[in-house]
Protein backbone atom coordinates (compact mmCIF):
# COMPACT_ATOMS: atom_id res chain seq x y z
CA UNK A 1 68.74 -106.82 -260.93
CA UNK A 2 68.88 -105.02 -257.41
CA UNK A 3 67.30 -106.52 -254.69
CA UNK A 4 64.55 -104.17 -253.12
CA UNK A 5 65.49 -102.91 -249.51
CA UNK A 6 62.22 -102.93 -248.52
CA UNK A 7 62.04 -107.38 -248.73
CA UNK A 8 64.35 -107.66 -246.08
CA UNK A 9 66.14 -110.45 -248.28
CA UNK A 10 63.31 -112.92 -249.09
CA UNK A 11 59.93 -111.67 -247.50
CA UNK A 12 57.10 -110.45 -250.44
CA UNK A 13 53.34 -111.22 -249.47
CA UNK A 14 50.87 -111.90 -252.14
CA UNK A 15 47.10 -112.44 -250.57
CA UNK A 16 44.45 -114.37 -252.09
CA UNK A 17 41.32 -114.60 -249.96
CA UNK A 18 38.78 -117.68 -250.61
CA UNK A 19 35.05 -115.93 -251.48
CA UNK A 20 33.01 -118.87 -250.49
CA UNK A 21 30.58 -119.59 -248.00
CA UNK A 22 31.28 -117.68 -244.77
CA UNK A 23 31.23 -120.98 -242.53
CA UNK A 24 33.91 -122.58 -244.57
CA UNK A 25 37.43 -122.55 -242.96
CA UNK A 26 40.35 -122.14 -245.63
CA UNK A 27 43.99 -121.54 -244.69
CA UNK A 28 46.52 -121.32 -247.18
CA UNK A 29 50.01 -120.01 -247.25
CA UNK A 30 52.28 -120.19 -250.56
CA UNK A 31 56.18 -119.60 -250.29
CA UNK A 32 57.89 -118.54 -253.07
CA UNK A 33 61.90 -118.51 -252.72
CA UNK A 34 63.54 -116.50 -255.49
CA UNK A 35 67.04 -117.78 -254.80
CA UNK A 36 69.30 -117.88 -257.66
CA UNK A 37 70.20 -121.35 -256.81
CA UNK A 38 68.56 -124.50 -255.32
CA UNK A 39 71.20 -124.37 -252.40
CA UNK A 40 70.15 -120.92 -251.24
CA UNK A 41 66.29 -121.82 -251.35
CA UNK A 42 65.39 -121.35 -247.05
CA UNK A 43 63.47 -124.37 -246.30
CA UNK A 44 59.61 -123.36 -244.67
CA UNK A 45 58.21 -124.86 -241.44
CA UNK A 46 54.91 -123.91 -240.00
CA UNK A 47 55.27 -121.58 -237.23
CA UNK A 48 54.19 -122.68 -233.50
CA UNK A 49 51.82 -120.72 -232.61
CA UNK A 50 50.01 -120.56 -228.81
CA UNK A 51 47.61 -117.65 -228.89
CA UNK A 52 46.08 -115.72 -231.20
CA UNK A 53 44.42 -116.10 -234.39
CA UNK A 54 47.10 -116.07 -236.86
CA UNK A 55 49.56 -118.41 -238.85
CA UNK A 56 52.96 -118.50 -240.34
CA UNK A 57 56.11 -120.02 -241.77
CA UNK A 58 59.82 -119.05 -240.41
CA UNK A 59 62.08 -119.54 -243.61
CA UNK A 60 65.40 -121.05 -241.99
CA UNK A 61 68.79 -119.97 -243.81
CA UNK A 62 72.58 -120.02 -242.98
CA UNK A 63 72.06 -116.23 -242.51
CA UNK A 64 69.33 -115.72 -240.74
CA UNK A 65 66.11 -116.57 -240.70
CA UNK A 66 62.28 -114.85 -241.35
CA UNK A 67 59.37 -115.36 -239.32
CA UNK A 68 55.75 -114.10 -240.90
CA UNK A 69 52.84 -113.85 -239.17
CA UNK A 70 49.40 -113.06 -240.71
CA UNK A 71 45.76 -113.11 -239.30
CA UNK A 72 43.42 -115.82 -239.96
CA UNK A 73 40.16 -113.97 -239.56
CA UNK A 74 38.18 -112.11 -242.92
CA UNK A 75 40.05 -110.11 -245.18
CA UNK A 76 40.50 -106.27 -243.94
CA UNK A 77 40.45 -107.40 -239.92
CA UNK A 78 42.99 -106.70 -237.79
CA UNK A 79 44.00 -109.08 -235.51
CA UNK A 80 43.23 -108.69 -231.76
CA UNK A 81 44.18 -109.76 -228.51
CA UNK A 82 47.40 -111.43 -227.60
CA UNK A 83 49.50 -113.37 -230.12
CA UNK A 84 51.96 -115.89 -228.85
CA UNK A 85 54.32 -117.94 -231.14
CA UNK A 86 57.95 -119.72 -230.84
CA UNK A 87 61.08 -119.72 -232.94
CA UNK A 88 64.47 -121.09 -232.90
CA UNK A 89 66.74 -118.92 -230.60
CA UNK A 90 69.03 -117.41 -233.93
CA UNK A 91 68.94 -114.08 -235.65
CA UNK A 92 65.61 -113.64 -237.23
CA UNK A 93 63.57 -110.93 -239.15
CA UNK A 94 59.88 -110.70 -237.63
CA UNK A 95 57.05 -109.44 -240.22
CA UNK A 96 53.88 -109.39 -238.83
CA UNK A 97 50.76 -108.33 -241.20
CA UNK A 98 47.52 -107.74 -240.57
CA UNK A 99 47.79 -105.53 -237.44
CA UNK A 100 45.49 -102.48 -236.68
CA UNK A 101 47.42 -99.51 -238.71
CA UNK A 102 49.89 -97.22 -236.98
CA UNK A 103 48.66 -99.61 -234.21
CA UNK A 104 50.92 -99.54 -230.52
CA UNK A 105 52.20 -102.65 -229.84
CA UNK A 106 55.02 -104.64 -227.01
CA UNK A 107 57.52 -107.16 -228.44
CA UNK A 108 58.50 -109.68 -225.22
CA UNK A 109 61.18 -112.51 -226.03
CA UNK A 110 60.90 -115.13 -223.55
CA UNK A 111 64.39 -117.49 -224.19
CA UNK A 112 64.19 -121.12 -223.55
CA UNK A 113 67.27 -122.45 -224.36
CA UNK A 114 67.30 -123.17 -227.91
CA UNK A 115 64.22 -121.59 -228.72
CA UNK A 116 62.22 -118.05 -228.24
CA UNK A 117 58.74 -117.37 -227.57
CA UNK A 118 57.74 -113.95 -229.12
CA UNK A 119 54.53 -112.32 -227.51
CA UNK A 120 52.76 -109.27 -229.01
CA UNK A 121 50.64 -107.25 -226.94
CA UNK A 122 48.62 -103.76 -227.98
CA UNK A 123 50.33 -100.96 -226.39
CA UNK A 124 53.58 -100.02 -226.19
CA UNK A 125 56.68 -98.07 -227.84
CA UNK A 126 56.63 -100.14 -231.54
CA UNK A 127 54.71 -99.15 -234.02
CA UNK A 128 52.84 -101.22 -236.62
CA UNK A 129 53.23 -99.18 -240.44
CA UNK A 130 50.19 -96.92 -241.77
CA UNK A 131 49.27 -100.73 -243.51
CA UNK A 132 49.58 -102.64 -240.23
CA UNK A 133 52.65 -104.14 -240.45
CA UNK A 134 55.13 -104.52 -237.79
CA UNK A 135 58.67 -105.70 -238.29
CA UNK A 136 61.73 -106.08 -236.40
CA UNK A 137 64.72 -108.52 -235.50
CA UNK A 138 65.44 -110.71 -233.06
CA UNK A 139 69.11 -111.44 -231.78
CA UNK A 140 70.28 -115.14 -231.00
CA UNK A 141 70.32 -114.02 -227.63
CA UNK A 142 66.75 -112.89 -227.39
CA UNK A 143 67.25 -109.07 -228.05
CA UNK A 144 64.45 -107.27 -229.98
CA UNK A 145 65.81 -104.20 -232.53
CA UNK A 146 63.55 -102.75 -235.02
């Protein structure tokens, strides 16, 4: 079986939003790993985050790792406002969901050492997809390619 280009090696999203009561606060986030072997499974850590009402995991592997990002508020609104969130300093694939679509948005890397702190601002020269999604890598050294 082919791997699907479009994954960007081991990033698939499956949503399930909680239907109860409007004041209740629910935030899950399942990680599936379909390595063929145990060795290859990329072990998840919550993502630091510092603004912005999102969450995440970066999947850490000998290759690279993935960091996803996905809005915390209801189902179907795109997050606003500044997000703010670190990651090791090492070649990573950024997929952030939930964005407003075809949305304008700035990628600034701010390298401390061993780590980066990504910041996401509307406006700008990236573009988020016609479902709100914007992706793109991130060198060791800080540099952001789409």
């Amino acid at each position: 079986m082919s791997p699907d280009p479009n994954t960007w090696n081991k990033v698939w999203r499956s949503e399930i939003r909680f239907t109860g009561a409007a004041s209740a606060n629910h935030q899950w986030l399942a990680v599936f790993d379909l390595a063929s072997s145990s060795p290859q499974v990329a072990p998840a850590v919550p993502l630091t985050v510092s603004a912005g009402a999102v969450t995440g995991v970066l999947l850490q592997s000998s290759a690279s790792n993935s960091a996803l990002v996905f809005g915390t508020a209801a189902a179907g609104t795109a997050i606003s406002g500044t997000v703010t969130y670190t990651v090791p300093a090492a070649q990573t694939r950024h997929v952030i969901t939930d964005l407003a679509p075809s949305g304008a948005y700035t990628v600034t890397v701010n390298a401390n050492g061993s780590t980066h702190t990504v910041t996401v601002t509307s406006g700008g020269s990236m573009h988020a997809s016609a479902n709100g999604v914007l992706s793109f890598a991130l060198t060791p050294g800080g540099l952001v390619q789409p």
